[in-house]
PDB file of N, CA and C in Angstrom:
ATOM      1  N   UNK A   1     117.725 113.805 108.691  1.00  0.00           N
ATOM      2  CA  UNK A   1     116.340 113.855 108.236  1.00  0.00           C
ATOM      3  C   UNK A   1     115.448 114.199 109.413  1.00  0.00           C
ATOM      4  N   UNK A   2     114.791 115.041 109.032  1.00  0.00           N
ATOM      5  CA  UNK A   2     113.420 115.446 110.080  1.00  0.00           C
ATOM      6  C   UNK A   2     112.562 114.425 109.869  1.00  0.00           C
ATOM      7  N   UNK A   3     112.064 113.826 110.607  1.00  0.00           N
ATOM      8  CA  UNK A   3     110.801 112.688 110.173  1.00  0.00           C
ATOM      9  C   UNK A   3     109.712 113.493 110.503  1.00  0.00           C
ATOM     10  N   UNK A   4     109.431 114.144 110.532  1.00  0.00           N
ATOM     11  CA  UNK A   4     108.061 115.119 110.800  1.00  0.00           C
ATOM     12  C   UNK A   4     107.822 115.651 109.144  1.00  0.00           C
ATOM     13  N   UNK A   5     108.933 116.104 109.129  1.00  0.00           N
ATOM     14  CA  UNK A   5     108.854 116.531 107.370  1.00  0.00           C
ATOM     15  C   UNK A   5     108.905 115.976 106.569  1.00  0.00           C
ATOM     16  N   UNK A   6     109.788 115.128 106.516  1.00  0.00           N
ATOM     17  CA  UNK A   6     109.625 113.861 105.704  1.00  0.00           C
ATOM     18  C   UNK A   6     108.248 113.201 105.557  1.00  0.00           C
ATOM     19  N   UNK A   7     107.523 112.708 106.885  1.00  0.00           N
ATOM     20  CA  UNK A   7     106.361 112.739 106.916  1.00  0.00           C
ATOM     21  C   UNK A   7     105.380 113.708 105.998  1.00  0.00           C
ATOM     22  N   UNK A   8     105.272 114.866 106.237  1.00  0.00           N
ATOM     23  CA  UNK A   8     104.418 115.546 105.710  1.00  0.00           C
ATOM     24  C   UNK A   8     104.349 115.065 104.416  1.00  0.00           C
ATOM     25  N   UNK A   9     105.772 115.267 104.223  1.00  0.00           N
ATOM     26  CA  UNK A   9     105.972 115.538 102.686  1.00  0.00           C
ATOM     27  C   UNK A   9     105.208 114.181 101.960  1.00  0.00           C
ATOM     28  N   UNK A  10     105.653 113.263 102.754  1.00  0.00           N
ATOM     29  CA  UNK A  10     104.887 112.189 102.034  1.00  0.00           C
ATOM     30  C   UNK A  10     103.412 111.804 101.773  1.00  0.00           C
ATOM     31  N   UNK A  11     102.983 112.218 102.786  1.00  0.00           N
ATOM     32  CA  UNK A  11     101.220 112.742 103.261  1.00  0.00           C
ATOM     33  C   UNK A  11     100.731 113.342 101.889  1.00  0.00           C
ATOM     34  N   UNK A  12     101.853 114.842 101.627  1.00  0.00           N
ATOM     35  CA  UNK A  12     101.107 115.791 100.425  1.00  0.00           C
ATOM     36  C   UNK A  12     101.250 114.764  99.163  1.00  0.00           C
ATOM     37  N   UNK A  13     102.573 114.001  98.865  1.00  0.00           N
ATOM     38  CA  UNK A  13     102.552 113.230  97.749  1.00  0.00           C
ATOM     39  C   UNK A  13     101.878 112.488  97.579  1.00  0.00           C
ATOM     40  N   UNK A  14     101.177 111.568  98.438  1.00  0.00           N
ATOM     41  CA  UNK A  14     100.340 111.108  98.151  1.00  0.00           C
ATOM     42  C   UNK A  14      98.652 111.275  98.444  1.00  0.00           C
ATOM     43  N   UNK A  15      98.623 112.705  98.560  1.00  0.00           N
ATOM     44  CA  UNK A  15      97.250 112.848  98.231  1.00  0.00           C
ATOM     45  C   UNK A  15      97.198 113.881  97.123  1.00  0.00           C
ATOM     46  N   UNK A  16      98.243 114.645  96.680  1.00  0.00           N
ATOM     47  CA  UNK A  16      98.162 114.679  95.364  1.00  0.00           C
ATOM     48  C   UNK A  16      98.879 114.189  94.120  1.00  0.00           C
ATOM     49  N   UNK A  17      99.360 112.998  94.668  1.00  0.00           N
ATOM     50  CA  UNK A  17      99.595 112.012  93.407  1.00  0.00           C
ATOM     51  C   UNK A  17     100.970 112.648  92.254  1.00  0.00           C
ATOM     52  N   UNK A  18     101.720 113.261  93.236  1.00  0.00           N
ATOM     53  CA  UNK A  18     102.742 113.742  92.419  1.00  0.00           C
ATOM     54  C   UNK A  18     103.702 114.669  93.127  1.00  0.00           C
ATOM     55  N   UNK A  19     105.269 114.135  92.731  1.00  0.00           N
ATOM     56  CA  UNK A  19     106.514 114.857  93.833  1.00  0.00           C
ATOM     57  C   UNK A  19     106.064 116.305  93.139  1.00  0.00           C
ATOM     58  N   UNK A  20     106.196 116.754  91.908  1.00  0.00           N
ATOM     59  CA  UNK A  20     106.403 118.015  91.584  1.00  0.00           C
ATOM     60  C   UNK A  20     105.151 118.622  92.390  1.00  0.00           C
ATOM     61  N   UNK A  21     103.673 118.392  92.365  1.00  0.00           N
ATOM     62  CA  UNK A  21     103.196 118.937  92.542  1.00  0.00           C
ATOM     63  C   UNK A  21     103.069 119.343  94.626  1.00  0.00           C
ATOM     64  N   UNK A  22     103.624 118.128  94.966  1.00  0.00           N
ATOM     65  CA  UNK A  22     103.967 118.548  96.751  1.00  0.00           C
ATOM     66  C   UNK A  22     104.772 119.699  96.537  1.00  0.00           C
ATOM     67  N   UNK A  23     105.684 119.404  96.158  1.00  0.00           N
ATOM     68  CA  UNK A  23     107.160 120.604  96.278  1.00  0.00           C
ATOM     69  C   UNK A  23     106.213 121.858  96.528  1.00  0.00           C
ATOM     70  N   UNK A  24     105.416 122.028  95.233  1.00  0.00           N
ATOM     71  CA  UNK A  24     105.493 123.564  94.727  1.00  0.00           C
ATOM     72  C   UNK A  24     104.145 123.757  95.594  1.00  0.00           C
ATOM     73  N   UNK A  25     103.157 123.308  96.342  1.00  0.00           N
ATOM     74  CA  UNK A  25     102.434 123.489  97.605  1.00  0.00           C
ATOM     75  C   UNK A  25     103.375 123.623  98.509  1.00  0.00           C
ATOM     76  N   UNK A  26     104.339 122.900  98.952  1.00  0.00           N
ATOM     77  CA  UNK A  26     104.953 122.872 100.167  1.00  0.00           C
ATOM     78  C   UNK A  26     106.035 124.117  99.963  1.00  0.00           C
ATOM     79  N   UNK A  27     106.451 124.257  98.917  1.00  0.00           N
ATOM     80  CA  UNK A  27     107.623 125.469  98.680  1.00  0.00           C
ATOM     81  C   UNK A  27     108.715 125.243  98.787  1.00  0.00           C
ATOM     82  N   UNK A  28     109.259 124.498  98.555  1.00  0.00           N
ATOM     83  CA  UNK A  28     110.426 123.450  97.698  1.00  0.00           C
ATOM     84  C   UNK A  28     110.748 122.884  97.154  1.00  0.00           C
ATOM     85  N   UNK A  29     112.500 122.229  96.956  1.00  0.00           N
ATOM     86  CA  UNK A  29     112.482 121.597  95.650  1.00  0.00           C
ATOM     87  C   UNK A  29     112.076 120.846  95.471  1.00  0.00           C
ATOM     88  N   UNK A  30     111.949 120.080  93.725  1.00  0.00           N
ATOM     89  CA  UNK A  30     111.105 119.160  94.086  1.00  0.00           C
ATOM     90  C   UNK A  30     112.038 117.674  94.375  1.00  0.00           C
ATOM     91  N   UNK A  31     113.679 117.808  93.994  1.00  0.00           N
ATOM     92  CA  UNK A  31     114.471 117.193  94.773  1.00  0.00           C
ATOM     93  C   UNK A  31     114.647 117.456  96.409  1.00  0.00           C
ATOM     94  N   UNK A  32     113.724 118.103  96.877  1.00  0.00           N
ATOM     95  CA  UNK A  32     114.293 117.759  98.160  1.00  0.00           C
ATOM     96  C   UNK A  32     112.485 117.139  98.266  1.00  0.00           C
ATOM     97  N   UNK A  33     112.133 117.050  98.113  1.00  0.00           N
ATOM     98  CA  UNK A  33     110.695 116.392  98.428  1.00  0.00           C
ATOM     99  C   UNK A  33     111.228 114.771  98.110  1.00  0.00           C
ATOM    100  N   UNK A  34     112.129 114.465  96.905  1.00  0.00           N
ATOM    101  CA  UNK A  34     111.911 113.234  96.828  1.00  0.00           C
ATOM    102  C   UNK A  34     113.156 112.547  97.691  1.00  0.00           C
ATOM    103  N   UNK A  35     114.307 113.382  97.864  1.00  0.00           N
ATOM    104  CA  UNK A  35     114.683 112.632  99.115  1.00  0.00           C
ATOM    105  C   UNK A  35     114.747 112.476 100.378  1.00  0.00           C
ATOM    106  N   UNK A  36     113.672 113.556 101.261  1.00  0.00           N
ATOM    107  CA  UNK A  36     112.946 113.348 102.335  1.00  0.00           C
ATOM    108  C   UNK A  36     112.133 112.012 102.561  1.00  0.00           C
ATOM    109  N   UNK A  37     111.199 111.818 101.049  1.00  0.00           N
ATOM    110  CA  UNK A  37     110.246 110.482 101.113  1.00  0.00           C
ATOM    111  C   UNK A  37     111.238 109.247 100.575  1.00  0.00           C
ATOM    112  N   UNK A  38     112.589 109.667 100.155  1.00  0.00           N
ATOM    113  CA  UNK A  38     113.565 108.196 100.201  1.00  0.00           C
ATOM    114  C   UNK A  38     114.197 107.821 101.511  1.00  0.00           C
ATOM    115  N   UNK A  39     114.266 109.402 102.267  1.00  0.00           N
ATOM    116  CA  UNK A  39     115.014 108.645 103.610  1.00  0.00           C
ATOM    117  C   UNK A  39     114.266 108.032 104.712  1.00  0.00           C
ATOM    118  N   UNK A  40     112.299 108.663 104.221  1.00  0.00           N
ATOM    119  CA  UNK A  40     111.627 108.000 105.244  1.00  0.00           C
ATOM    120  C   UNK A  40     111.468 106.620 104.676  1.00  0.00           C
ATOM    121  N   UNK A  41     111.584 106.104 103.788  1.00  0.00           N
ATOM    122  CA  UNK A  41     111.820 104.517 103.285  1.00  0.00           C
ATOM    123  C   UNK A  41     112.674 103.865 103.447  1.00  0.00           C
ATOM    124  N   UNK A  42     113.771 104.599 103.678  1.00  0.00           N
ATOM    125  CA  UNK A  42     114.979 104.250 104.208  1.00  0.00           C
ATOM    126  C   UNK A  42     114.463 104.126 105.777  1.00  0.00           C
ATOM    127  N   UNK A  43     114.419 104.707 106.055  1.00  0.00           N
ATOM    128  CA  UNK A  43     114.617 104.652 107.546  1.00  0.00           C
ATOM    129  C   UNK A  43     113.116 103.217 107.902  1.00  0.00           C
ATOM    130  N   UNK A  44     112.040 103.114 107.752  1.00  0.00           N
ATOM    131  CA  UNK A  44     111.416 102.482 107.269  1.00  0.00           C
ATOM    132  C   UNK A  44     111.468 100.861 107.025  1.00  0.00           C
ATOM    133  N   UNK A  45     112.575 101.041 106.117  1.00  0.00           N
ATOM    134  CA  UNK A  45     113.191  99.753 105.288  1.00  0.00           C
ATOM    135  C   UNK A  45     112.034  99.492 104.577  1.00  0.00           C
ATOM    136  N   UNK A  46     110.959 100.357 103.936  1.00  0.00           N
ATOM    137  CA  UNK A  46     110.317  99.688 103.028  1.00  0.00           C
ATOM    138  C   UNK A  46     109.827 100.560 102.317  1.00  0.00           C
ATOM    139  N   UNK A  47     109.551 100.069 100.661  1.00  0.00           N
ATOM    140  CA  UNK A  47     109.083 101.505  99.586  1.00  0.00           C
ATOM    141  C   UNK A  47     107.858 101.521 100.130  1.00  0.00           C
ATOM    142  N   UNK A  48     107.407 102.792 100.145  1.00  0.00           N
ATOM    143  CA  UNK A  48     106.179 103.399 100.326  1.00  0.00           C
ATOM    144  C   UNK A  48     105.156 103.640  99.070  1.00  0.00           C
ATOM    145  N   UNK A  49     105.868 103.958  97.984  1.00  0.00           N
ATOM    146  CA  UNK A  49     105.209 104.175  96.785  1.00  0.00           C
ATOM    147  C   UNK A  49     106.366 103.890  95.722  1.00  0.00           C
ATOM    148  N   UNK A  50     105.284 103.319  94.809  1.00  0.00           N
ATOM    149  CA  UNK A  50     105.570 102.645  93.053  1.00  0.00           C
ATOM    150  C   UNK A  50     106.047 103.887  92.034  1.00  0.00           C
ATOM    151  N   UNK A  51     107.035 103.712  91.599  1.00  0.00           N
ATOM    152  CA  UNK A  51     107.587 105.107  91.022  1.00  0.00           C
ATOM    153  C   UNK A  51     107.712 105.136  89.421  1.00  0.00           C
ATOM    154  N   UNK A  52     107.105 105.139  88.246  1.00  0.00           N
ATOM    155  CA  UNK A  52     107.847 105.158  86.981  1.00  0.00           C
ATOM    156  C   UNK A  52     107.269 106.181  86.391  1.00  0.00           C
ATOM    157  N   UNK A  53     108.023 106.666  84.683  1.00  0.00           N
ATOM    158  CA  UNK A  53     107.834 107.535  84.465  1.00  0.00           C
ATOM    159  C   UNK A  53     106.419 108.942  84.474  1.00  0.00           C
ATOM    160  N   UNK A  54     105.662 107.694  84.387  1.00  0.00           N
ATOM    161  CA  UNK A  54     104.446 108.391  84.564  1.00  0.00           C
ATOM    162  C   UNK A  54     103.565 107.977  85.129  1.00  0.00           C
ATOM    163  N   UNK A  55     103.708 107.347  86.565  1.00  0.00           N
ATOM    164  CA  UNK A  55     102.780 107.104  87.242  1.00  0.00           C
ATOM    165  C   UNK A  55     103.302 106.804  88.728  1.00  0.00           C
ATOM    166  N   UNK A  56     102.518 107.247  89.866  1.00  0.00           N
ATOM    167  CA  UNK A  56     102.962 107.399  90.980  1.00  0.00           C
ATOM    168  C   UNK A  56     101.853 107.203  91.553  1.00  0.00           C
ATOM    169  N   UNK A  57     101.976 105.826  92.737  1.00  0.00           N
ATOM    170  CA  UNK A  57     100.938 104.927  93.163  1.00  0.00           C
ATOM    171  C   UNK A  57     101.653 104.405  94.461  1.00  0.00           C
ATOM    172  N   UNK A  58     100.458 104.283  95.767  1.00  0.00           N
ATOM    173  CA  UNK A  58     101.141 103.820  96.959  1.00  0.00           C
ATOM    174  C   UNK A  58     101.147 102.059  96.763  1.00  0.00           C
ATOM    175  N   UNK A  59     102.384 101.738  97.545  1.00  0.00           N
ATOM    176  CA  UNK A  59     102.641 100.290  97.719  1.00  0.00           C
ATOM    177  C   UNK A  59     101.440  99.815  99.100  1.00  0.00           C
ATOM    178  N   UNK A  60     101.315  99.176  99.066  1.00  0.00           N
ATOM    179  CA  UNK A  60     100.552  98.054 100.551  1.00  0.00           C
ATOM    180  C   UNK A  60     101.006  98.553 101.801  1.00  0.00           C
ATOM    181  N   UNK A  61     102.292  98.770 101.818  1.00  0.00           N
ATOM    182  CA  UNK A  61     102.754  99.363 103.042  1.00  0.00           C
ATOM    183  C   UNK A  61     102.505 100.995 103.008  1.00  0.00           C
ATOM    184  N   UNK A  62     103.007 101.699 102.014  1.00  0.00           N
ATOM    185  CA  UNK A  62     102.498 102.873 101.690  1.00  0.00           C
ATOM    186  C   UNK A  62     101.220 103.231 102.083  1.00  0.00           C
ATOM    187  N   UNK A  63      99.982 102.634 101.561  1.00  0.00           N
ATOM    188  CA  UNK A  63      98.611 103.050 101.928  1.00  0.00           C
ATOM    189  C   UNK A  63      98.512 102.555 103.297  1.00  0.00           C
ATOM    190  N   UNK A  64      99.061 101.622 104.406  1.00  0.00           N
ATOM    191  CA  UNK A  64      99.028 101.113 105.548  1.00  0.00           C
ATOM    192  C   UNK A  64      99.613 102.638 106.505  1.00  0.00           C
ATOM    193  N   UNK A  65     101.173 103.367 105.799  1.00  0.00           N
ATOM    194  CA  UNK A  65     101.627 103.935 106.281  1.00  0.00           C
ATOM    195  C   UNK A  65     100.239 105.503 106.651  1.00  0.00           C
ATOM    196  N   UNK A  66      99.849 105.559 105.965  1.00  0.00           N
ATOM    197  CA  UNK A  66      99.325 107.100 105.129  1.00  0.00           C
ATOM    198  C   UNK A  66      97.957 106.987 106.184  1.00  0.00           C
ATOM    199  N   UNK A  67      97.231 105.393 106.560  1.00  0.00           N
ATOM    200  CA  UNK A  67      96.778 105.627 107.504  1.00  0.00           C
ATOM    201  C   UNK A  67      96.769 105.737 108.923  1.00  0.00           C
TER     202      UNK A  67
END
């Protein structure tokens, strides 16, 4: 994992509030967007953002991270 990219990537997801819509700004898949922002949680050890079907929201640490 690049943590620079991973980074980014997570930056774009959460300022526009959605993996599909990073990908297709950033110009990739939108599986590789979401496991860049799993390995920076991984690496991390903590979720960054709240995930279900239709809604995608930063955790406490997430909005801590992002600043």
């Amino acid at each position: 994992m690049d943590r620079l990219d991973a980074m980014q990537m997570f930056i774009r997801v959460a300022e526009l509030g959605s993996f599909s819509a990073a990908a297709l700004q950033l110009g990739v898949a939108r599986s590789a967007v979401t496991r860049q922002v799993a390995a920076l949680e991984a690496h991390l050890g903590t979720k960054l953002m709240a995930r279900s079907t239709r809604r995608l929201s930063l955790t406490s640490a997430g909005t801590a991270y992002l600043e």
